[in-house]
PDB file of N, CA and C in Angstrom:
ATOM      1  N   UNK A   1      27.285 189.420-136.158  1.00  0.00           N
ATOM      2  CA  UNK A   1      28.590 189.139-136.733  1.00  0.00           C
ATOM      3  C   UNK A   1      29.554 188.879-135.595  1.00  0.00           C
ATOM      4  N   UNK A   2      30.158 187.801-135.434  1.00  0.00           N
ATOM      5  CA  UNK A   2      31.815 187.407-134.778  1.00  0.00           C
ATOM      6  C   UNK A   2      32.688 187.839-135.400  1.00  0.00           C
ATOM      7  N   UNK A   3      33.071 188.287-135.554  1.00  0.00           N
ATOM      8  CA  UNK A   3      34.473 188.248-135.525  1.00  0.00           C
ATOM      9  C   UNK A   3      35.906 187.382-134.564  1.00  0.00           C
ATOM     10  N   UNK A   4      36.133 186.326-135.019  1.00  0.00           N
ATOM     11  CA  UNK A   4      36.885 185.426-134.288  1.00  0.00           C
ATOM     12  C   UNK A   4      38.398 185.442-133.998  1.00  0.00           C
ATOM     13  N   UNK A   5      38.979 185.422-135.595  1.00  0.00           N
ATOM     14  CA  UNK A   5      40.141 185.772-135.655  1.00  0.00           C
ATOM     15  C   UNK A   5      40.543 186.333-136.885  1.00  0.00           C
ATOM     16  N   UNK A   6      41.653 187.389-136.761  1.00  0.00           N
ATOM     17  CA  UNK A   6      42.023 188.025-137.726  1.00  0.00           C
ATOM     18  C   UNK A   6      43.798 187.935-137.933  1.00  0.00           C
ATOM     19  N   UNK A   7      44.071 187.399-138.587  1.00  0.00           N
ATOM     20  CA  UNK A   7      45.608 187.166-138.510  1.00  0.00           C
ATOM     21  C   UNK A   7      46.173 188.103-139.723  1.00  0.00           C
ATOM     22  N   UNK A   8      47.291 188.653-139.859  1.00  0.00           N
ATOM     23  CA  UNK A   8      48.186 189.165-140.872  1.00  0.00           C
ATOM     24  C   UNK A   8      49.530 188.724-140.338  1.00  0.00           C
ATOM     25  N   UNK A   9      49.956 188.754-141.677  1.00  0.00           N
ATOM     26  CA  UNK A   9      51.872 187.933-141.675  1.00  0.00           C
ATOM     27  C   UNK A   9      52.153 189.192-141.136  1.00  0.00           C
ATOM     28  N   UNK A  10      53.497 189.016-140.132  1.00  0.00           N
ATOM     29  CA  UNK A  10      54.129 190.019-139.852  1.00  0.00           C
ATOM     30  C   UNK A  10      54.924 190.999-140.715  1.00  0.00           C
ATOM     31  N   UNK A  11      54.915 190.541-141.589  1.00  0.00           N
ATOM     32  CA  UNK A  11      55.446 191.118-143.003  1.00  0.00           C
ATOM     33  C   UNK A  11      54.253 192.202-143.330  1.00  0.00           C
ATOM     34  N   UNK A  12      53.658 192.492-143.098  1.00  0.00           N
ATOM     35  CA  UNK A  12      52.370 192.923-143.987  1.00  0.00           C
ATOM     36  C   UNK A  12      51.677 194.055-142.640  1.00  0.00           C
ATOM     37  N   UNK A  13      52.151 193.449-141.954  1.00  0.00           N
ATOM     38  CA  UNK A  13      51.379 194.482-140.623  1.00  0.00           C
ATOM     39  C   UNK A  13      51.811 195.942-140.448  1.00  0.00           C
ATOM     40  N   UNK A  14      51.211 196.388-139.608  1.00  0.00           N
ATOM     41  CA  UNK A  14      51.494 198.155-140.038  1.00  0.00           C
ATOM     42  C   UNK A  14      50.569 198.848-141.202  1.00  0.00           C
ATOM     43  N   UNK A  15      49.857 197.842-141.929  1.00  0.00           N
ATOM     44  CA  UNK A  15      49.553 198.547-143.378  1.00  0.00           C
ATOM     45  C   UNK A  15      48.419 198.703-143.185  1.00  0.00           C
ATOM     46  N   UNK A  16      47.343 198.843-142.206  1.00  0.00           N
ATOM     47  CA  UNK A  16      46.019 198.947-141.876  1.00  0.00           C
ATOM     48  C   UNK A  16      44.958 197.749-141.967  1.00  0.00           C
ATOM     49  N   UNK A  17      45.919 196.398-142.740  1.00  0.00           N
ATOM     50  CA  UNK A  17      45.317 195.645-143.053  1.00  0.00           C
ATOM     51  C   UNK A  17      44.103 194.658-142.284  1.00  0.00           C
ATOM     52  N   UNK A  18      43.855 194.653-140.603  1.00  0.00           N
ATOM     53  CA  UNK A  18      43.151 194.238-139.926  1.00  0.00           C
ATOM     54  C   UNK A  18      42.221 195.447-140.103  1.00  0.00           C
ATOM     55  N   UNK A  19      42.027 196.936-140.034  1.00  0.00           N
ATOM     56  CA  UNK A  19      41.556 197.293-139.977  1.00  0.00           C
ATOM     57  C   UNK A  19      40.409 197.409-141.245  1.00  0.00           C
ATOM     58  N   UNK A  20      41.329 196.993-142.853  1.00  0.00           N
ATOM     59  CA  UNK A  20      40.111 197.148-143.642  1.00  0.00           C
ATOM     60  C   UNK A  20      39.969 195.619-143.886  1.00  0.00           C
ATOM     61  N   UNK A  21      40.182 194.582-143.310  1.00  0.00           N
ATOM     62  CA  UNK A  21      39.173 193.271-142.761  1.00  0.00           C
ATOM     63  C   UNK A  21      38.376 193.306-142.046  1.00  0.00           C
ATOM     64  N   UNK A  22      38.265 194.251-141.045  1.00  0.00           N
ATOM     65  CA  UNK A  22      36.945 194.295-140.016  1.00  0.00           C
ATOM     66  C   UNK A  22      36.246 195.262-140.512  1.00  0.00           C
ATOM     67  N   UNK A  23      36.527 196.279-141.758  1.00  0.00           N
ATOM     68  CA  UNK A  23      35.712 196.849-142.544  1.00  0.00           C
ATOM     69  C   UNK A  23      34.672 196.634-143.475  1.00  0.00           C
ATOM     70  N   UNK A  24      35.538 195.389-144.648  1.00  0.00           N
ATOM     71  CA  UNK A  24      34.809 195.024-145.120  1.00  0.00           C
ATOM     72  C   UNK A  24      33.600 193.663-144.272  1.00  0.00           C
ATOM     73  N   UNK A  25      34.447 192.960-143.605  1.00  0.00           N
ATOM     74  CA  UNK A  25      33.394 192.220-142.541  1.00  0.00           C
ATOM     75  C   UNK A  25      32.011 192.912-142.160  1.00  0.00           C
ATOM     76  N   UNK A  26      32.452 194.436-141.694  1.00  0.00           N
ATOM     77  CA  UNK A  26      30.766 194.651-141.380  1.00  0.00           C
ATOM     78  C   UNK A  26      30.071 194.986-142.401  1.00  0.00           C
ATOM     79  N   UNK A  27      30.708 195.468-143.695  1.00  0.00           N
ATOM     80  CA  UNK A  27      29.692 196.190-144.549  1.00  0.00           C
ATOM     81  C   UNK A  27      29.261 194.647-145.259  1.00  0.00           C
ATOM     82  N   UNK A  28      29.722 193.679-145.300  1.00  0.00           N
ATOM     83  CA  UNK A  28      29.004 192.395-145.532  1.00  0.00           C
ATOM     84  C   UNK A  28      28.280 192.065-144.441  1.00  0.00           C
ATOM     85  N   UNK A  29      28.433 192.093-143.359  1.00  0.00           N
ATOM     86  CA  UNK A  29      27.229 191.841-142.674  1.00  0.00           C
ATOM     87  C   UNK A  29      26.002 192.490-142.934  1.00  0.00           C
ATOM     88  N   UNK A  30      26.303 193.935-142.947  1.00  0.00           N
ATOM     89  CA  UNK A  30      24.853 195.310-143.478  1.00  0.00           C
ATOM     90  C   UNK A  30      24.280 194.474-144.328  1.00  0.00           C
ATOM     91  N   UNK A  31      24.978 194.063-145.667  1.00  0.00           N
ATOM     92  CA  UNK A  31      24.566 193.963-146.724  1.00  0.00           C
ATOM     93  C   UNK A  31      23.268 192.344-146.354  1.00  0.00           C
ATOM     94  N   UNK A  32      23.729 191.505-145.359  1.00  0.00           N
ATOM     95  CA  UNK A  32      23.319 190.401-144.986  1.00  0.00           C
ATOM     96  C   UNK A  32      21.965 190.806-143.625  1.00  0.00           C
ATOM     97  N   UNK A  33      21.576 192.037-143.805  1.00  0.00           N
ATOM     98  CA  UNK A  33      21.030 192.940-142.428  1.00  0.00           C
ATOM     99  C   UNK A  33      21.370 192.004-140.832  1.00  0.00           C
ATOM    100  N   UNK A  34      22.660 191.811-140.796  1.00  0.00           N
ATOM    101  CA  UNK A  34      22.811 191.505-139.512  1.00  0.00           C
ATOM    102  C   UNK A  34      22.848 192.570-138.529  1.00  0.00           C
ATOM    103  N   UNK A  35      22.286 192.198-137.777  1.00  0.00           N
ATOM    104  CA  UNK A  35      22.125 193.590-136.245  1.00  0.00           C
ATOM    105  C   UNK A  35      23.447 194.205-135.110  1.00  0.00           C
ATOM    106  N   UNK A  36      23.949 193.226-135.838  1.00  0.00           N
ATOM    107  CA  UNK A  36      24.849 193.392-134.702  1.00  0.00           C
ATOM    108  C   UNK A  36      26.646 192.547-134.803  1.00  0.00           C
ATOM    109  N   UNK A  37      27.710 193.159-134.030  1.00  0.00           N
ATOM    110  CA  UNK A  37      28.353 192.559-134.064  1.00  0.00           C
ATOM    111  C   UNK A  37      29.448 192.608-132.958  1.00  0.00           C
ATOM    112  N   UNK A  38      30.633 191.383-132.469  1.00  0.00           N
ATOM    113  CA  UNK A  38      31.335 191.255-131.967  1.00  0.00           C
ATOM    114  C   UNK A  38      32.649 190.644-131.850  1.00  0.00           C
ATOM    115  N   UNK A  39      33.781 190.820-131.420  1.00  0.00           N
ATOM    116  CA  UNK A  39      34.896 190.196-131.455  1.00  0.00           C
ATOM    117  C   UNK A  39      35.552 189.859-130.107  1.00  0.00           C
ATOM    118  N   UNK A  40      36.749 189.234-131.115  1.00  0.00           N
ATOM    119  CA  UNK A  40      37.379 188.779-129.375  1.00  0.00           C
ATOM    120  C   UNK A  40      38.598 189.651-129.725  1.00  0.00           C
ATOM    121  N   UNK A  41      39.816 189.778-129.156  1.00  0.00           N
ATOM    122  CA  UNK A  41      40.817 190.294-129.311  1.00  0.00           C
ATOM    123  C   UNK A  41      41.766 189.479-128.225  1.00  0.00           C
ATOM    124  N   UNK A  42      43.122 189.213-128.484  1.00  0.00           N
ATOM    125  CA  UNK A  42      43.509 188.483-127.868  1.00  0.00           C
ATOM    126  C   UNK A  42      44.647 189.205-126.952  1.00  0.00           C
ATOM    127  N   UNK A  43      44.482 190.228-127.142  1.00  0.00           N
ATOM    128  CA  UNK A  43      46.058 191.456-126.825  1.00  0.00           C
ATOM    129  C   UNK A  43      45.942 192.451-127.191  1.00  0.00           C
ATOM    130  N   UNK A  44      46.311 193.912-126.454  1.00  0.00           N
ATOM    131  CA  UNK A  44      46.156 195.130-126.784  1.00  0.00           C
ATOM    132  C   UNK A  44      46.594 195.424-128.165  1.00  0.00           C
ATOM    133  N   UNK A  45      47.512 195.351-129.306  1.00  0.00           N
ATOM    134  CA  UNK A  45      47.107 195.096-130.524  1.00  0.00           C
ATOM    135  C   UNK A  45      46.598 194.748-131.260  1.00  0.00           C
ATOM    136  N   UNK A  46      45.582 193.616-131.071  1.00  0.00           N
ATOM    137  CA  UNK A  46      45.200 192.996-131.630  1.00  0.00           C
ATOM    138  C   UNK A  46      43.694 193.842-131.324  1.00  0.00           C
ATOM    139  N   UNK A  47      43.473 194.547-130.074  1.00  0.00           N
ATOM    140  CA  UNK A  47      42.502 195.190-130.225  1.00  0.00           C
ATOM    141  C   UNK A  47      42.267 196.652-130.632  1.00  0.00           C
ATOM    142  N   UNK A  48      43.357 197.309-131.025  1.00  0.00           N
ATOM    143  CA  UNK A  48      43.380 198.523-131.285  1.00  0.00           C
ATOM    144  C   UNK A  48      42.741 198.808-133.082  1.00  0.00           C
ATOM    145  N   UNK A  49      42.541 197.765-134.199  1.00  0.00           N
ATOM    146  CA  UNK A  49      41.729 198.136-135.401  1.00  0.00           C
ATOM    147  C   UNK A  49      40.329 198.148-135.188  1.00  0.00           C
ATOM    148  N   UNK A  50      39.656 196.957-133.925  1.00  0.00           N
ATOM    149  CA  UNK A  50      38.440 196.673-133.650  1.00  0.00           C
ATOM    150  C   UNK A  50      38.230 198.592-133.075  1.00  0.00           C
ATOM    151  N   UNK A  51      39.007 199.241-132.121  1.00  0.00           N
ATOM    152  CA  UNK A  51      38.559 200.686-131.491  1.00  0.00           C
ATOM    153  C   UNK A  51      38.493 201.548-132.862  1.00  0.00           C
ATOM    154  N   UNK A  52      39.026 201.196-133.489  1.00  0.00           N
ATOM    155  CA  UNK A  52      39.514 202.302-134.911  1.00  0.00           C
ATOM    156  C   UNK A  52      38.046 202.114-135.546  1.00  0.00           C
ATOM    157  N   UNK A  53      37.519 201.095-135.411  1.00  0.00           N
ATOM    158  CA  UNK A  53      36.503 200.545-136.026  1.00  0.00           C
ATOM    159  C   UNK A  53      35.097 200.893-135.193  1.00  0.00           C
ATOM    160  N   UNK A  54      35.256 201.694-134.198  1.00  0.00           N
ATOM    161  CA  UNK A  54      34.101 201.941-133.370  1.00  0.00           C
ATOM    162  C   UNK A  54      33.661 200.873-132.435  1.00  0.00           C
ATOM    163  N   UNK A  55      34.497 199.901-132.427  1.00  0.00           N
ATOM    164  CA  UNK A  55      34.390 198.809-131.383  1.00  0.00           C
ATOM    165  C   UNK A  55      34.025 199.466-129.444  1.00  0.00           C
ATOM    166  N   UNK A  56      33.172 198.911-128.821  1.00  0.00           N
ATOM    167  CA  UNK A  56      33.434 199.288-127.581  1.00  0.00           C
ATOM    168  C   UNK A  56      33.836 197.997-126.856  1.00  0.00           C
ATOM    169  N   UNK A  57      35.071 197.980-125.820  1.00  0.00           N
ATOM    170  CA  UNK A  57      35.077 197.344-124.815  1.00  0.00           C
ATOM    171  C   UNK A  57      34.498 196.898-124.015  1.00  0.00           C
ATOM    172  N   UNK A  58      33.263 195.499-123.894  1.00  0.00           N
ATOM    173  CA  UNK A  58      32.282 195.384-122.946  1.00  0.00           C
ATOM    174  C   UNK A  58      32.796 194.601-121.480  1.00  0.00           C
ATOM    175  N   UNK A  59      33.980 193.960-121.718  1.00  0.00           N
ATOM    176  CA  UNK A  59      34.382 192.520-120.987  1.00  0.00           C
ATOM    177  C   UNK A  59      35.929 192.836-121.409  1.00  0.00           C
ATOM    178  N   UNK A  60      36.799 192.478-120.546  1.00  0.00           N
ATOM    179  CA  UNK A  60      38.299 192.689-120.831  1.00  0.00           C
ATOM    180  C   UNK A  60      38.759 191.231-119.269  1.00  0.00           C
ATOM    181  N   UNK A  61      39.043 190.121-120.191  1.00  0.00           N
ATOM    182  CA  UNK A  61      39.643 188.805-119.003  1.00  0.00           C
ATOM    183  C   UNK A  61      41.200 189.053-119.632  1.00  0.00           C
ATOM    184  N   UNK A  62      42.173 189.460-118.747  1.00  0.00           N
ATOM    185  CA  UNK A  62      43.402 189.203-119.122  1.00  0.00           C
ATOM    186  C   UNK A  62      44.186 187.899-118.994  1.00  0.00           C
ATOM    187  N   UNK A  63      44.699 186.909-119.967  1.00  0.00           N
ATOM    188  CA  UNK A  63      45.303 185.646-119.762  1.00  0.00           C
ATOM    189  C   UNK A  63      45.726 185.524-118.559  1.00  0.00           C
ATOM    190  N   UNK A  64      46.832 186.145-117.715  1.00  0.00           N
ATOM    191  CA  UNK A  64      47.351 185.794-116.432  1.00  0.00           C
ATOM    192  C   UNK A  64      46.327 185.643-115.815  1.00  0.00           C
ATOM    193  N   UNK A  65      45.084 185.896-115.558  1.00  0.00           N
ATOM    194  CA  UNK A  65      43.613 185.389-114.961  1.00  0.00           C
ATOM    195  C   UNK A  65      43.643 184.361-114.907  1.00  0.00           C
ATOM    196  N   UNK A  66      43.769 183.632-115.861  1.00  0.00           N
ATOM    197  CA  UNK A  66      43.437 182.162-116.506  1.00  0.00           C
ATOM    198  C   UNK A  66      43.779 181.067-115.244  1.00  0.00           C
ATOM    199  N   UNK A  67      42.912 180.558-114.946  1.00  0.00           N
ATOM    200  CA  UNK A  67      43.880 179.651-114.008  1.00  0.00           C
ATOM    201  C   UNK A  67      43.284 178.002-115.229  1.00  0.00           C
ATOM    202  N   UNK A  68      43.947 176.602-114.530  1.00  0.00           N
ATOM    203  CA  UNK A  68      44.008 175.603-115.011  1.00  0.00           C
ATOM    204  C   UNK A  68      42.292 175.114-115.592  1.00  0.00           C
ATOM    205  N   UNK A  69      41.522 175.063-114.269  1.00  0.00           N
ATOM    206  CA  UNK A  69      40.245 175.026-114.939  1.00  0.00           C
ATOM    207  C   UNK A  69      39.651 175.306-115.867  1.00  0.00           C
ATOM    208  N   UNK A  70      39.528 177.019-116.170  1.00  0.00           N
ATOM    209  CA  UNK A  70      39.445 178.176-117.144  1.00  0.00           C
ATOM    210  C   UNK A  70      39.775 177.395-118.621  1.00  0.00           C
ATOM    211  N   UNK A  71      41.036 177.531-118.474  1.00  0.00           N
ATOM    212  CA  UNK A  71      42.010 177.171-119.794  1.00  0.00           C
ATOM    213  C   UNK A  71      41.265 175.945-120.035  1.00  0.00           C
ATOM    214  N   UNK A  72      40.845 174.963-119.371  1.00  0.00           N
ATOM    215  CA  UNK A  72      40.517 173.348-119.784  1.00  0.00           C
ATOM    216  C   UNK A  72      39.125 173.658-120.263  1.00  0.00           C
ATOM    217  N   UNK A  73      38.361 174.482-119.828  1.00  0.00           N
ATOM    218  CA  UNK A  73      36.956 175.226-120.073  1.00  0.00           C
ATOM    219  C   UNK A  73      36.951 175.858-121.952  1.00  0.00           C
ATOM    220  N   UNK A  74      37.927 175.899-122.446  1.00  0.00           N
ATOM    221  CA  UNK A  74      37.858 177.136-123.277  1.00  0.00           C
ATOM    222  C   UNK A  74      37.110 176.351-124.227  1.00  0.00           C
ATOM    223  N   UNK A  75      37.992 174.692-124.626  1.00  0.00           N
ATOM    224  CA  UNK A  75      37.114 173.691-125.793  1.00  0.00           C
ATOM    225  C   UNK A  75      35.553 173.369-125.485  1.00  0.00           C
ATOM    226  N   UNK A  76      35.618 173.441-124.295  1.00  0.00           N
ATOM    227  CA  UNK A  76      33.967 173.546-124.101  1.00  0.00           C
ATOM    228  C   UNK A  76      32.920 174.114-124.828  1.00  0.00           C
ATOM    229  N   UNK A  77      33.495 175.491-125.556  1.00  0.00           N
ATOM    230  CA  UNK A  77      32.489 176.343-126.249  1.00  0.00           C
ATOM    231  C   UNK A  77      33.101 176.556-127.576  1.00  0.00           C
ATOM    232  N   UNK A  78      33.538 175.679-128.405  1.00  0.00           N
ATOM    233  CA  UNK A  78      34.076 175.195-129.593  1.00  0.00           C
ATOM    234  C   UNK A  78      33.667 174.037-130.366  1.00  0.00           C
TER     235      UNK A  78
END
């Protein structure tokens, strides 16, 4: 399982709502016996439902990293 992106209106945030999207996401995966799963997170909020969720941190690239190449690299794997 990916997990790619998870968006909520700012209106709506606060309410756990990423967290029971990456909930039901895995228990549909179980149900699909996928082995395994992963996400991206784009910002320390954005990764804090994936930890709630038993997520571990394997890889952490922070944007200011990014140099011009990088960034021109990203459509490459899209």
């Amino acid at each position: 399982l990916h997990i790619f992106i998870i968006n909520v209106h700012p209106k709506y945030r606060g309410q756990g709502i990423s967290s029971r999207l990456i909930l039901a996401s895995i228990e549909h995966a179980k149900q699909l016996n996928v082995g395994g799963a992963y996400a991206e997170a784009t910002n320390f909020f954005s990764l804090v439902p994936f930890q709630q969720q038993d997520f571990q941190v394997y890889h952490r690239l922070n944007y200011r990293d990014y140099d011009r190449v990088r960034l021109a690299q990203l459509n490459d794997h899209y």
